[in-house]
C-alpha atoms as a PDB file:
ATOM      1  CA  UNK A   1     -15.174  16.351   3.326  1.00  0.00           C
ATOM      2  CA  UNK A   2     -13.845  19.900   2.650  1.00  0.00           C
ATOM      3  CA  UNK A   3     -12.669  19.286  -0.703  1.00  0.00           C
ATOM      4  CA  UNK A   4     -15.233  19.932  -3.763  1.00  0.00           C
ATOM      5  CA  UNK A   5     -12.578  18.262  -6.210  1.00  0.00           C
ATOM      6  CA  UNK A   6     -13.149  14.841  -6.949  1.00  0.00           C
ATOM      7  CA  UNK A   7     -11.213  12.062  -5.282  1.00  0.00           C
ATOM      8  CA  UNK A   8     -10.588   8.567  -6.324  1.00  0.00           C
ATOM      9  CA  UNK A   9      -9.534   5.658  -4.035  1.00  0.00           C
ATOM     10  CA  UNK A  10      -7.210   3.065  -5.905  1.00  0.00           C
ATOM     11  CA  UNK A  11      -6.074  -0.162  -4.344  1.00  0.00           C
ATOM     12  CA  UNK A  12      -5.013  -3.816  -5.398  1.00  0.00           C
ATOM     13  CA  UNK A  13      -6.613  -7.057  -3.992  1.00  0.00           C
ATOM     14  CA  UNK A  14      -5.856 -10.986  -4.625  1.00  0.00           C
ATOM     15  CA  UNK A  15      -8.240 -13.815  -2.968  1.00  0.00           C
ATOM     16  CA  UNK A  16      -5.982 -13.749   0.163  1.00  0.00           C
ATOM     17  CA  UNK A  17      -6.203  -9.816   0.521  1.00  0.00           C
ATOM     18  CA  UNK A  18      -9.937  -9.753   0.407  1.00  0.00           C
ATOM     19  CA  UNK A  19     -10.147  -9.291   4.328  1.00  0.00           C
ATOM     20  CA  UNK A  20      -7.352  -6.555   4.468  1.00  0.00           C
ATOM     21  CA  UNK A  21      -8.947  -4.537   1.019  1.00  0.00           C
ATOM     22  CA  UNK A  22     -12.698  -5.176   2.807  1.00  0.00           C
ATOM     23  CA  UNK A  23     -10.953  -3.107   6.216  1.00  0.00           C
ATOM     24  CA  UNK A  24      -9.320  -0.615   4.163  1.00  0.00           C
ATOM     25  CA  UNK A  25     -12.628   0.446   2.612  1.00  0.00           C
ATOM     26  CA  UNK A  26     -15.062   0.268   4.847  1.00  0.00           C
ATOM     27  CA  UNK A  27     -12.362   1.989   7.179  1.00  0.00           C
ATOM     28  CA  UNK A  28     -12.119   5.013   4.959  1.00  0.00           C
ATOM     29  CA  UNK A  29     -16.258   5.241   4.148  1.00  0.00           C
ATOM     30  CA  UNK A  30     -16.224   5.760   8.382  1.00  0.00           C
ATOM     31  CA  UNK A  31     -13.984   8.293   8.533  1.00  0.00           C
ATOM     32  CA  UNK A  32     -15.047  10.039   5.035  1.00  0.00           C
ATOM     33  CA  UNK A  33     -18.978   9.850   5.651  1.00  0.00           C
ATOM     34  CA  UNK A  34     -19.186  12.613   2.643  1.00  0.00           C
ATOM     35  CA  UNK A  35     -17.016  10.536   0.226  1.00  0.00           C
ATOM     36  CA  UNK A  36     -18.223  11.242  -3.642  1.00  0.00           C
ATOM     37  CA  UNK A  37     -15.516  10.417  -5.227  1.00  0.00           C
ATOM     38  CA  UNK A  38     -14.958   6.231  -7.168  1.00  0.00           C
ATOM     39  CA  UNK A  39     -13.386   3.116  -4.883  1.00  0.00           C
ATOM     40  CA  UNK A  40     -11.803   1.260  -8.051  1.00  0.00           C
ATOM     41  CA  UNK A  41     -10.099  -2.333  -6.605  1.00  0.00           C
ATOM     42  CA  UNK A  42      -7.560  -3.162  -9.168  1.00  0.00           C
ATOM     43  CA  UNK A  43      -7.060  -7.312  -9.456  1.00  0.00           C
ATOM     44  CA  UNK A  44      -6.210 -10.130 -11.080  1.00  0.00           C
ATOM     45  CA  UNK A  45      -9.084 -12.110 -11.015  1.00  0.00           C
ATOM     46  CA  UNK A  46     -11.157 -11.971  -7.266  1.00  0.00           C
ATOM     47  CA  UNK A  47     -14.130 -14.703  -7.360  1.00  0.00           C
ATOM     48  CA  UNK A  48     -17.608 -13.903  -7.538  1.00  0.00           C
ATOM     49  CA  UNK A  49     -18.095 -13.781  -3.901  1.00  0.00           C
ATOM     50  CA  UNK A  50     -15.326 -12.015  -3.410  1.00  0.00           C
ATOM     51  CA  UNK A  51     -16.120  -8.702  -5.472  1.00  0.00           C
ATOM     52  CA  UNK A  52     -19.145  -9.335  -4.147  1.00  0.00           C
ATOM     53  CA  UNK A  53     -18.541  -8.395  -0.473  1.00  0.00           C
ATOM     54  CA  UNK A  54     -16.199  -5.324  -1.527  1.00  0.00           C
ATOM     55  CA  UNK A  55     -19.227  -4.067  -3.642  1.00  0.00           C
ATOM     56  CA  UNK A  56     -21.264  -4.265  -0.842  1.00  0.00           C
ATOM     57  CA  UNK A  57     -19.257  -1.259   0.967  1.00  0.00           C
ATOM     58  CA  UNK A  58     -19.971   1.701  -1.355  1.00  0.00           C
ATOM     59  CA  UNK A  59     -22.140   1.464  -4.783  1.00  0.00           C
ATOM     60  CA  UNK A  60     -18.646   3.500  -5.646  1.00  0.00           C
ATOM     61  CA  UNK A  61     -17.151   0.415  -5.884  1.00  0.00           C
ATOM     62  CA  UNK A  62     -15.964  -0.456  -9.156  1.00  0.00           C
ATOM     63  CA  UNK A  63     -13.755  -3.335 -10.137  1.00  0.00           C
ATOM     64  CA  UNK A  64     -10.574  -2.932 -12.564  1.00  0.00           C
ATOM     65  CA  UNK A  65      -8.666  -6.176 -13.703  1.00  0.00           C
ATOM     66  CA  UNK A  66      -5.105  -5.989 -14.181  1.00  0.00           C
ATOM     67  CA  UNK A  67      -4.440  -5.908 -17.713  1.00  0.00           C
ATOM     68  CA  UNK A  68      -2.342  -8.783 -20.050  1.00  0.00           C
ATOM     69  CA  UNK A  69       0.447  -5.802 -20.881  1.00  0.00           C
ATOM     70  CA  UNK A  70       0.748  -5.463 -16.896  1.00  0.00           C
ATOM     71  CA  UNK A  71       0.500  -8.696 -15.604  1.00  0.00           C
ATOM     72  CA  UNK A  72       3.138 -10.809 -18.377  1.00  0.00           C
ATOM     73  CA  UNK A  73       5.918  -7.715 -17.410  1.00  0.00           C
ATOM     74  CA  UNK A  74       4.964  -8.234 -13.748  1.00  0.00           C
ATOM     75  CA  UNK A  75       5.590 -11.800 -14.069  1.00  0.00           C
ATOM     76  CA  UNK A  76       8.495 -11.553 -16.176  1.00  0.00           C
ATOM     77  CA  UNK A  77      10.213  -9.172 -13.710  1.00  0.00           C
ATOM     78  CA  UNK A  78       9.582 -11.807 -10.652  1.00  0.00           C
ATOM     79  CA  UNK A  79      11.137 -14.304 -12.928  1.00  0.00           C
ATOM     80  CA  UNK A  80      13.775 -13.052 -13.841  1.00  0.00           C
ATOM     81  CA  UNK A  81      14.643 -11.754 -10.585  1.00  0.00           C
ATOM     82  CA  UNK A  82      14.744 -15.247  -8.876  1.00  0.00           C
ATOM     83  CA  UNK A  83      15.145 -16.431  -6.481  1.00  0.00           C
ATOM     84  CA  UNK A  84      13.827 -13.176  -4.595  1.00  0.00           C
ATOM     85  CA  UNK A  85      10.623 -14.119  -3.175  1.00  0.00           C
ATOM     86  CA  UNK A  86       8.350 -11.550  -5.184  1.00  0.00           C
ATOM     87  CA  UNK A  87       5.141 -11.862  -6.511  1.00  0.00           C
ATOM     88  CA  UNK A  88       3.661 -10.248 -10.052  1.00  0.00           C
ATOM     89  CA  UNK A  89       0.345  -9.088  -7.962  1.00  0.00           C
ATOM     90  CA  UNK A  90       2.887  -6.864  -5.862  1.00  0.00           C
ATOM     91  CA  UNK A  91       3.445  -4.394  -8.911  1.00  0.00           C
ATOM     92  CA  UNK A  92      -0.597  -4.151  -9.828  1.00  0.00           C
ATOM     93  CA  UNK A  93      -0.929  -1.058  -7.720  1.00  0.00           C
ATOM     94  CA  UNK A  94       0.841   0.179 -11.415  1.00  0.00           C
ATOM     95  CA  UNK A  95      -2.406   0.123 -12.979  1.00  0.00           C
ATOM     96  CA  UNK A  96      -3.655   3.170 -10.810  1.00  0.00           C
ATOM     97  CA  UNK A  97      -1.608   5.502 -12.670  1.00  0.00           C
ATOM     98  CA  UNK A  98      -3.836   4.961 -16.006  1.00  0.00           C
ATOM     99  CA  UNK A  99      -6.948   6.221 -13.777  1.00  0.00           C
ATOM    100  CA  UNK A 100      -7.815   9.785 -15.221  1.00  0.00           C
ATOM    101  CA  UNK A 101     -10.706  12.054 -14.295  1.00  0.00           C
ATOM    102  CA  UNK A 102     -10.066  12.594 -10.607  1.00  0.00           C
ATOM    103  CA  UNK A 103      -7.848  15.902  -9.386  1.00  0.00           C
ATOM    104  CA  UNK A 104      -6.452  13.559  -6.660  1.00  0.00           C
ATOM    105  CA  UNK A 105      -5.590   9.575  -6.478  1.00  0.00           C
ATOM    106  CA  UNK A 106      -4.951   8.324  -3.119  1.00  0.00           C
ATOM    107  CA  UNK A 107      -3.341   5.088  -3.809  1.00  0.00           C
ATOM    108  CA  UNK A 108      -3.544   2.796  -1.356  1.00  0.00           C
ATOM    109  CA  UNK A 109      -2.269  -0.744  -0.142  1.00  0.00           C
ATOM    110  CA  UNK A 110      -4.767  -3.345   0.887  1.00  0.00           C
ATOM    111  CA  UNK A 111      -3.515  -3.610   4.233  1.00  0.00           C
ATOM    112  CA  UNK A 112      -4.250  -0.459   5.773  1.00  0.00           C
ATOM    113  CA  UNK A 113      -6.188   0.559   8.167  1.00  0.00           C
ATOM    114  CA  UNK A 114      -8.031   4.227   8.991  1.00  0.00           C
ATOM    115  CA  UNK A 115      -8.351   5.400  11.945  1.00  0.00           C
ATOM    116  CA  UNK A 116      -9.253   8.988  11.229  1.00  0.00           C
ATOM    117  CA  UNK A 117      -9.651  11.557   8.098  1.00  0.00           C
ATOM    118  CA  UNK A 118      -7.309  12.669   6.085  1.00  0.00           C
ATOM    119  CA  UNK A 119      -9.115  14.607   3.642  1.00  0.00           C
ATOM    120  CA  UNK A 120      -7.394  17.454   4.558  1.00  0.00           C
ATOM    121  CA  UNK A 121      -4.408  15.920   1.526  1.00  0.00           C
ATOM    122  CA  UNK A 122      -7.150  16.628  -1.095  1.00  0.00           C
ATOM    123  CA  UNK A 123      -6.456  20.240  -1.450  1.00  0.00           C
ATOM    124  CA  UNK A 124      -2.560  20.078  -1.415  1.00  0.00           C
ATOM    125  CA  UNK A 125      -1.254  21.362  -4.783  1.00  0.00           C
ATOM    126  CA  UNK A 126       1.911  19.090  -4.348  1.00  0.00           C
ATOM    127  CA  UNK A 127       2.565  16.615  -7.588  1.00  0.00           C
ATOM    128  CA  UNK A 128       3.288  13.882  -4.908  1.00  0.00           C
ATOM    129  CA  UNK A 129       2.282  13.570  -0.884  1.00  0.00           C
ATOM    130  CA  UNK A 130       4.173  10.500   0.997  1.00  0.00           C
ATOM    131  CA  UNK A 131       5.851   8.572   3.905  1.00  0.00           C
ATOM    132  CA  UNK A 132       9.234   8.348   4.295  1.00  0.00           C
ATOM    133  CA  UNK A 133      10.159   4.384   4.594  1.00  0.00           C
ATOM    134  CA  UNK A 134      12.270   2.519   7.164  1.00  0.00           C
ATOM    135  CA  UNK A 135      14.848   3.468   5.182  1.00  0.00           C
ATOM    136  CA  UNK A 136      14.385   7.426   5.726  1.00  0.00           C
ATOM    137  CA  UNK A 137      13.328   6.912   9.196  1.00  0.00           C
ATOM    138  CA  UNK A 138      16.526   5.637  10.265  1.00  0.00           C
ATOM    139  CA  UNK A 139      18.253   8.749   8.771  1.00  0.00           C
ATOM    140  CA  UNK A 140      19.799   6.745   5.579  1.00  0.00           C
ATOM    141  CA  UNK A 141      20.567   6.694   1.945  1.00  0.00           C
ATOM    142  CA  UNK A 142      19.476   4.173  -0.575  1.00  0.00           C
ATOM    143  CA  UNK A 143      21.645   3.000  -3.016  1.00  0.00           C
ATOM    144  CA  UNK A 144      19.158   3.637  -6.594  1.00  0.00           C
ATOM    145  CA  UNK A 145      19.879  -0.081  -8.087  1.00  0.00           C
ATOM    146  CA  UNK A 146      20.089  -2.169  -4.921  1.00  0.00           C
ATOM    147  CA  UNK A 147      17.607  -0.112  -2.638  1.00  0.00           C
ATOM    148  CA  UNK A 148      19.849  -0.882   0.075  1.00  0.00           C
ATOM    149  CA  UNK A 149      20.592   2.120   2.696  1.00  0.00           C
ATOM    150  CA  UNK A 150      24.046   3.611   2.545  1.00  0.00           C
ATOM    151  CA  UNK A 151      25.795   4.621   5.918  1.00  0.00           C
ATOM    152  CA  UNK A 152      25.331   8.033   6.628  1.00  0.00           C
ATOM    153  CA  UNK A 153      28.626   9.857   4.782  1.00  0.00           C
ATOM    154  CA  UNK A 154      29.017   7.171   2.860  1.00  0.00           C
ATOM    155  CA  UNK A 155      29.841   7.870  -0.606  1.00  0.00           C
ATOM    156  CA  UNK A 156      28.062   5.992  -4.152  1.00  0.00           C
ATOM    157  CA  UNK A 157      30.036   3.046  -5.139  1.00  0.00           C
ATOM    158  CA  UNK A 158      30.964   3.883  -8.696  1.00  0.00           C
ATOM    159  CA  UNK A 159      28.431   4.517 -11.481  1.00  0.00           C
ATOM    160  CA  UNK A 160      26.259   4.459  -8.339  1.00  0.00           C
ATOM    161  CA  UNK A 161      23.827   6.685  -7.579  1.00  0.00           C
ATOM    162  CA  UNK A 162      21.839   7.408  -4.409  1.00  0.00           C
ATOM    163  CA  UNK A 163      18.301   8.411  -3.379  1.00  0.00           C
ATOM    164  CA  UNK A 164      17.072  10.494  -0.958  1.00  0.00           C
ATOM    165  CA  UNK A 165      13.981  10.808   0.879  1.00  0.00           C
ATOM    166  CA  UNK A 166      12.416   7.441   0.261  1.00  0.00           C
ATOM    167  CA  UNK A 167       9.354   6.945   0.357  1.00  0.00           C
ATOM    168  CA  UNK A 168       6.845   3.900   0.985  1.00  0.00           C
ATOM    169  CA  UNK A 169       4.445   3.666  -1.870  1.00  0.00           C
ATOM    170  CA  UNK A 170       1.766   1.770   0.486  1.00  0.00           C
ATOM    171  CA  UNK A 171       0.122   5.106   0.846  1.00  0.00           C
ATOM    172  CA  UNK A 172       0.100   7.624  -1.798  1.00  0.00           C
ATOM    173  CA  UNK A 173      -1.802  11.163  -2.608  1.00  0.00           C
ATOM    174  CA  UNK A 174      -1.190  12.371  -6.022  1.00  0.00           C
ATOM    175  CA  UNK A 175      -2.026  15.088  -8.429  1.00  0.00           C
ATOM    176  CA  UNK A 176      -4.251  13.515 -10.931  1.00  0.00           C
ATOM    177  CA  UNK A 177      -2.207  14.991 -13.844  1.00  0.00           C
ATOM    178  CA  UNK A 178       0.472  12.391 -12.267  1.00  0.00           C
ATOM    179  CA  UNK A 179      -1.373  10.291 -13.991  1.00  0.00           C
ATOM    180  CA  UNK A 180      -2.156   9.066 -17.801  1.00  0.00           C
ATOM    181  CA  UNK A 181      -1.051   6.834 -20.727  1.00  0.00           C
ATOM    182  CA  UNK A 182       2.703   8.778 -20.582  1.00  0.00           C
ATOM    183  CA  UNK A 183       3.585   8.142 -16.896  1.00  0.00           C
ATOM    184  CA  UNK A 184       1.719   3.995 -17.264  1.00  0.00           C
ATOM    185  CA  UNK A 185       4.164   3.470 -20.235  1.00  0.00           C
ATOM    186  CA  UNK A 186       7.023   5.017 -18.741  1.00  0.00           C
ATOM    187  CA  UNK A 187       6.105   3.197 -15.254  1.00  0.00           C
ATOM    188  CA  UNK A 188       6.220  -0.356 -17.294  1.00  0.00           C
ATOM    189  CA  UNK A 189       9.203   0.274 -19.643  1.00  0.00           C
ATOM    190  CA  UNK A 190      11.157   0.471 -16.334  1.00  0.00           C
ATOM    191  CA  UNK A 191      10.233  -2.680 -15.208  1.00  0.00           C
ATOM    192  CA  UNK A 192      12.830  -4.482 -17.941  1.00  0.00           C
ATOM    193  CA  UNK A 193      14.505  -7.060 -16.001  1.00  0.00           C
ATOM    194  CA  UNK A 194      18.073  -5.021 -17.498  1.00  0.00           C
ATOM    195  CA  UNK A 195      16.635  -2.356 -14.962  1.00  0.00           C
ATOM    196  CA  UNK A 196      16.341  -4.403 -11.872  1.00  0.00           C
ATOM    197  CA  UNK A 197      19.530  -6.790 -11.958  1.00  0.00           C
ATOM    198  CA  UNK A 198      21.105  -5.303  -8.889  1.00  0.00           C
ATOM    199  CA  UNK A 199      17.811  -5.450  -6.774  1.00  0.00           C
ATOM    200  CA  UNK A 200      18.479  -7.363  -3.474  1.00  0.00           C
ATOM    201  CA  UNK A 201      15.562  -7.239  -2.229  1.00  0.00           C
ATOM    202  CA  UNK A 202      11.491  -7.866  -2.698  1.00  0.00           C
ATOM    203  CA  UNK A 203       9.792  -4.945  -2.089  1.00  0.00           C
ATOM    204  CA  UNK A 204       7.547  -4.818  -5.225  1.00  0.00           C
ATOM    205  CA  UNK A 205       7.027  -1.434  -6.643  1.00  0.00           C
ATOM    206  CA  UNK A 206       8.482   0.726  -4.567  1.00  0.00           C
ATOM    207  CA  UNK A 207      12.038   1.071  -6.027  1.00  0.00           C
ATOM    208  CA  UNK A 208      10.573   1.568  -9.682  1.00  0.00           C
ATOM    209  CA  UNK A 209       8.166   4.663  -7.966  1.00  0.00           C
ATOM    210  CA  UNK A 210      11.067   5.847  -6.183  1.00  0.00           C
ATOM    211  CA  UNK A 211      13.390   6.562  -8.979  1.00  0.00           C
ATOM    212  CA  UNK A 212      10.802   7.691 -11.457  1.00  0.00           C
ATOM    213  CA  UNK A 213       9.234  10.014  -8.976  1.00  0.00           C
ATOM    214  CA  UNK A 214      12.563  10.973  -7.149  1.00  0.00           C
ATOM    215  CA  UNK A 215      13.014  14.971  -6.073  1.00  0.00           C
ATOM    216  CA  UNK A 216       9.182  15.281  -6.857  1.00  0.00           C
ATOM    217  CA  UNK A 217       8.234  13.592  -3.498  1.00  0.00           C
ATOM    218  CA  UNK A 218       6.810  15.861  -0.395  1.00  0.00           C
ATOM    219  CA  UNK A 219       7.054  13.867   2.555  1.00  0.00           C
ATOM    220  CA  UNK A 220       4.278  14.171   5.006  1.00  0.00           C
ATOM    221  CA  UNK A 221       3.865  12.948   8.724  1.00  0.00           C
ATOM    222  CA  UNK A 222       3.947   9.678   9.072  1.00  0.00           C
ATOM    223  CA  UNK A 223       0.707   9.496  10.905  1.00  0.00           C
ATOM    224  CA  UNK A 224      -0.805   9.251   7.342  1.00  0.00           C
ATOM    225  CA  UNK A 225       1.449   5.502   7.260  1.00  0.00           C
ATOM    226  CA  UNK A 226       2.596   4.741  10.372  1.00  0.00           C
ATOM    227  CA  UNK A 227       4.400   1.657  10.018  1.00  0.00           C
ATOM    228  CA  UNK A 228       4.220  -1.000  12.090  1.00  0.00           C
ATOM    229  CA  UNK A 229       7.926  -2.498  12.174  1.00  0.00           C
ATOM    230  CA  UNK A 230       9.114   1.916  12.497  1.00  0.00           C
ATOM    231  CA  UNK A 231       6.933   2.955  15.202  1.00  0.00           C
ATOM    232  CA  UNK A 232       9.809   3.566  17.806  1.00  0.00           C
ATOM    233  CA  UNK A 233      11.753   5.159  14.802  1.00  0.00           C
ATOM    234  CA  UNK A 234       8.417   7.536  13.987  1.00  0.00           C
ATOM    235  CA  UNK A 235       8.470   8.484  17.389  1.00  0.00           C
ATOM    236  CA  UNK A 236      11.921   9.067  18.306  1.00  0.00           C
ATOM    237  CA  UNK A 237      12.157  11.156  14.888  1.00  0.00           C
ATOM    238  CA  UNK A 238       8.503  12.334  14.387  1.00  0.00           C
ATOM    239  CA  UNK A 239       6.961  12.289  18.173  1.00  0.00           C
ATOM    240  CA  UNK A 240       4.099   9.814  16.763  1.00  0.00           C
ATOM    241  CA  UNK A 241       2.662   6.832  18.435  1.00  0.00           C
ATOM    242  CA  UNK A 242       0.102   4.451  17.134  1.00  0.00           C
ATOM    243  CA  UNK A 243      -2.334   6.227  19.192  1.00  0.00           C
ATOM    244  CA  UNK A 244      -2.071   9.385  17.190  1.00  0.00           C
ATOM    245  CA  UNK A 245      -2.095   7.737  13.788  1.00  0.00           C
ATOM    246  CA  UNK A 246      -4.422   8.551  11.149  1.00  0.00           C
ATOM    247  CA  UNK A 247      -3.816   5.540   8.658  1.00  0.00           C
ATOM    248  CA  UNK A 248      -1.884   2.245  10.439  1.00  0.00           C
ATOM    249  CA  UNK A 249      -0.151   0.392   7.610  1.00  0.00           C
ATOM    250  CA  UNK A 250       0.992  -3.612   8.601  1.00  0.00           C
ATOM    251  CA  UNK A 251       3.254  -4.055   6.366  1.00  0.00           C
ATOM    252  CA  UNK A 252       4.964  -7.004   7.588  1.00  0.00           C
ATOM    253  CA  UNK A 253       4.313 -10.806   6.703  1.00  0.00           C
ATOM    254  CA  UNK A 254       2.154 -10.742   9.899  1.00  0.00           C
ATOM    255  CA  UNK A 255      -1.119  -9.807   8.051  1.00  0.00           C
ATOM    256  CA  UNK A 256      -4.201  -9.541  10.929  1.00  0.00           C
ATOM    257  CA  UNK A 257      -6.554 -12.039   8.399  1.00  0.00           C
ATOM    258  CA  UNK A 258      -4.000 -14.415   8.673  1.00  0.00           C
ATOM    259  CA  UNK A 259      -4.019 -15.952  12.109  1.00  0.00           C
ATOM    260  CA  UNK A 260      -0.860 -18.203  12.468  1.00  0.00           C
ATOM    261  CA  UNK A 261       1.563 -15.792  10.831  1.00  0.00           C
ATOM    262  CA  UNK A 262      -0.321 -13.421  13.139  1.00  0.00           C
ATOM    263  CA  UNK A 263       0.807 -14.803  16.244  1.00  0.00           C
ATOM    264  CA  UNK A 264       4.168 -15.237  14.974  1.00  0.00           C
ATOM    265  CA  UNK A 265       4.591 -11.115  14.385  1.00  0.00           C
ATOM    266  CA  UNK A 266       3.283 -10.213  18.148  1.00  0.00           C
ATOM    267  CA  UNK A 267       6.134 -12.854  18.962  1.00  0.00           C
ATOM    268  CA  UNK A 268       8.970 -10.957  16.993  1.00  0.00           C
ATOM    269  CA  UNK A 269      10.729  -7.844  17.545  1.00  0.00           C
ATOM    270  CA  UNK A 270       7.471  -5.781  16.248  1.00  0.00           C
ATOM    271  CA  UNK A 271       5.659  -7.049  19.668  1.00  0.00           C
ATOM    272  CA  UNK A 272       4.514  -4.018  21.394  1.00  0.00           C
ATOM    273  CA  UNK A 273       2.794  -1.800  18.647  1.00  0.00           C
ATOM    274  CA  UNK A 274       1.879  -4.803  16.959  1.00  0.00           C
ATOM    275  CA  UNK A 275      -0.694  -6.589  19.695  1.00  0.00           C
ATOM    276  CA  UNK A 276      -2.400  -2.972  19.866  1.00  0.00           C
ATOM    277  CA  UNK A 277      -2.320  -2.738  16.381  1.00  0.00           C
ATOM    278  CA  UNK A 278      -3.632  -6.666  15.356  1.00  0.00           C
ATOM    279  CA  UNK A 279      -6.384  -5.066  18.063  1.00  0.00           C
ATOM    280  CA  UNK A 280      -7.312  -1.974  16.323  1.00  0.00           C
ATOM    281  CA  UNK A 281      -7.595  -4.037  12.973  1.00  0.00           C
ATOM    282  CA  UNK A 282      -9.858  -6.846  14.411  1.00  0.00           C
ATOM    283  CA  UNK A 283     -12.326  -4.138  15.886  1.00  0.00           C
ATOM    284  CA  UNK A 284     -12.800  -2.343  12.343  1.00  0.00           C
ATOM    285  CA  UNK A 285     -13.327  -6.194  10.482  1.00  0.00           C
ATOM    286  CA  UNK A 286     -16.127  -6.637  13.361  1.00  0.00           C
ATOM    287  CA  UNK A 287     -17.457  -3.324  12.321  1.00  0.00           C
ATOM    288  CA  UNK A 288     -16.891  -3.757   8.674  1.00  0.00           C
ATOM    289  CA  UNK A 289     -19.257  -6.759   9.239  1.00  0.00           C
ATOM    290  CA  UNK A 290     -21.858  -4.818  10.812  1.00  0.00           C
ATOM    291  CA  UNK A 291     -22.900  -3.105   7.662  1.00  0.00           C
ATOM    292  CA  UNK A 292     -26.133  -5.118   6.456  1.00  0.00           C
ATOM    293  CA  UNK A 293     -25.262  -5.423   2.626  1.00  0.00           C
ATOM    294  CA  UNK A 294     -21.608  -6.580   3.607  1.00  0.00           C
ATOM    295  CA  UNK A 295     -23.080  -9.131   6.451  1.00  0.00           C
ATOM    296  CA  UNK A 296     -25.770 -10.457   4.232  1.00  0.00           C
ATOM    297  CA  UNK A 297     -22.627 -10.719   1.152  1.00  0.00           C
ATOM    298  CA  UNK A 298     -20.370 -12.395   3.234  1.00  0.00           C
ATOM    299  CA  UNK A 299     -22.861 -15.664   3.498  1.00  0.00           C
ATOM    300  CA  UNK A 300     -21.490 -16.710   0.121  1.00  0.00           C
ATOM    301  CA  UNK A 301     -17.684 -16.076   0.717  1.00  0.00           C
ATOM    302  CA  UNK A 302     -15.852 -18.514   2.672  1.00  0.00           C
ATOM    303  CA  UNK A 303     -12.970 -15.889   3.372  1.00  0.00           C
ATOM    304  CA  UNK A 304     -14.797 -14.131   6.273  1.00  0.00           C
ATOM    305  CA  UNK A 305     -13.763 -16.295   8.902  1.00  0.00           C
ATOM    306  CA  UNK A 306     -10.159 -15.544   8.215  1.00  0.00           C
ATOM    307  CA  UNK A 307      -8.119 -18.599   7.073  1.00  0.00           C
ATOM    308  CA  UNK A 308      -5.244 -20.101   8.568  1.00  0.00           C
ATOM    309  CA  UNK A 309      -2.120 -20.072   7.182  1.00  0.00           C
ATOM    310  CA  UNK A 310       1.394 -20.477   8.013  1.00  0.00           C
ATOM    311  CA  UNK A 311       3.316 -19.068   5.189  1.00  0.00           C
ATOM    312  CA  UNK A 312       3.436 -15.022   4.883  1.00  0.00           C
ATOM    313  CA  UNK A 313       1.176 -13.571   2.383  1.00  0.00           C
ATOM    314  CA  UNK A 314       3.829 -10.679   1.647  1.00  0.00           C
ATOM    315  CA  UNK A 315       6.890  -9.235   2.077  1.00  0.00           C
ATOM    316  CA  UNK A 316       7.582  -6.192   4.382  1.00  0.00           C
ATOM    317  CA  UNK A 317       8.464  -3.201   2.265  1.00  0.00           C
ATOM    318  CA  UNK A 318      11.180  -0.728   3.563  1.00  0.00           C
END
């Protein structure tokens, strides 16, 4: 790595994203051989055997769980905004921003995958390093309460405002001074359900990080989150193809670990970057599974041979 400053890792797991966080890892360890910085896994409570196989990647594996504060707003927030299909575990990723000691966080989602370095962030002096979302790819506005995209030239509705530049939190590099008991509490005491009554859709955290964190965004290439359901929008606007990218991001139900709803995705409109992709991400489970301490780990979890399952473990982000 050519940064001497210390890095930390930060990501989110449940049960069902044990698979996806166990690629993300030991996808990043290949392509950061001289990693020294901490792997924390945020959760909200993995098994045994689960923690177990994600220790085996790194002895910089450490284990955070989500705290009570946390987890009853989380749940609170998905309650109250019923019936969109959210989940509490979707705003965990929250947590990170309490992790202190490290000059830069990269904050990541569990389903991503790395195909090459990207240490090259770690030196960047910018508060913020991102991807612009669908959203910004298509050349649109987001209306701030409903994170909907506004025509281009369209004007705010009344008391409206609009946000620029949008970003997908799935992959984040931050200044470590981002982070910190201030920016936690004010990151929580914007998820009161008064905040979020005009949200129309699920997408988790990313509308809170985007209007605490809005104007203090650089966006970066999206080669460092090329997303799966924007690659002919990244390379009409960007001149990116899956090929090129650093850090592959499936953010769409269609997780790789989970077979049926698997199929389905290669079947929708995401078809043609998504077969390569699914590809890509079975090849780096196989070689996740040829590390010795993970192989010998995974005798005691049952999740290895990925699961079936026919309903979508998450809801594509924007």
């Amino acid at each position: 790595m050519t940064s001497g400053k210390p890095v930390c890792l930060a990501t989110a797991a449940t049960e069902r994203f044990v698979p996806g966080t166990l690629v993300l890892i030991d996808s990043f360890l290949r392509r950061h051989p001289g990693f020294d910085g901490e792997i924390v896994v945020i959760h909200g409570g993995l098994s045994g055997e689960a923690r177990a196989v994600l220790a085996a990647t790194s002895d910089a594996v450490r284990f955070a769980p989500v705290p009570p504060a946390l987890r009853e707003r989380a749940e609170r927030l998905c309650a109250a905004l019923a019936p969109l299909p959210m989940h509490p575990a979707q705003f965990w990723m929250l947590e990170a921003f309490r992790l202190a000691g490290a000059a830069r966080l990269l904050l990541c989602d569990s389903d991503l995958l790395f195909r090459a370095p990207v240490d090259e962030l770690f030196d960047s002096t910018e508060e913020l390093l991102c991807c612009g979302d669908l959203s910004f790819l298509a050349g649109q506005r987001v209306d701030a309460d409903t994170f909907l995209p506004v025509e281009h030239g369209a004007a705010p509705a009344p008391g409206r405002s609009l946000l620029r530049n949008t970003f997908n939190s799935g992959f984040l590099c931050i200044d470590g001074r981002l982070a910190g008991e201030r920016v936690y509490a004010d990151l929580l005491a914007a998820m009161s359900p008064a905040l979020w009554r005009g949200l129309e859709a699920p997408l988790g955290e990313q509308p809170l990080l985007n209007r605490y964190f809005a104007g203090r965004q650089t966006l970066v290439s999206s080669t460092y989150n090329f997303l799966i359901p924007g690659a002919a929008a990244i390379r009409a606007r960007e001149g990116v193809d899956l090929h090129r990218a650093k850090v592959v991001h499936f953010n769409t139900p269609a997780k790789p670990w989970r077979p049926d709803a698997m199929l389905r995705g290669i079947r929708g409109r995401w078809n043609r970057p998504a077969v390569t992709a699914f590809r890509l991400w079975y090849g780096a489970y196989v070689e996740a599974l040829t590390n010795a301490r993970v192989r010998t780990a995974t005798r005691g979890w049952a999740g290895w041979t990925l699961a079936r399952e026919s309903a979508p473990q998450k809801t594509m982000r924007l």
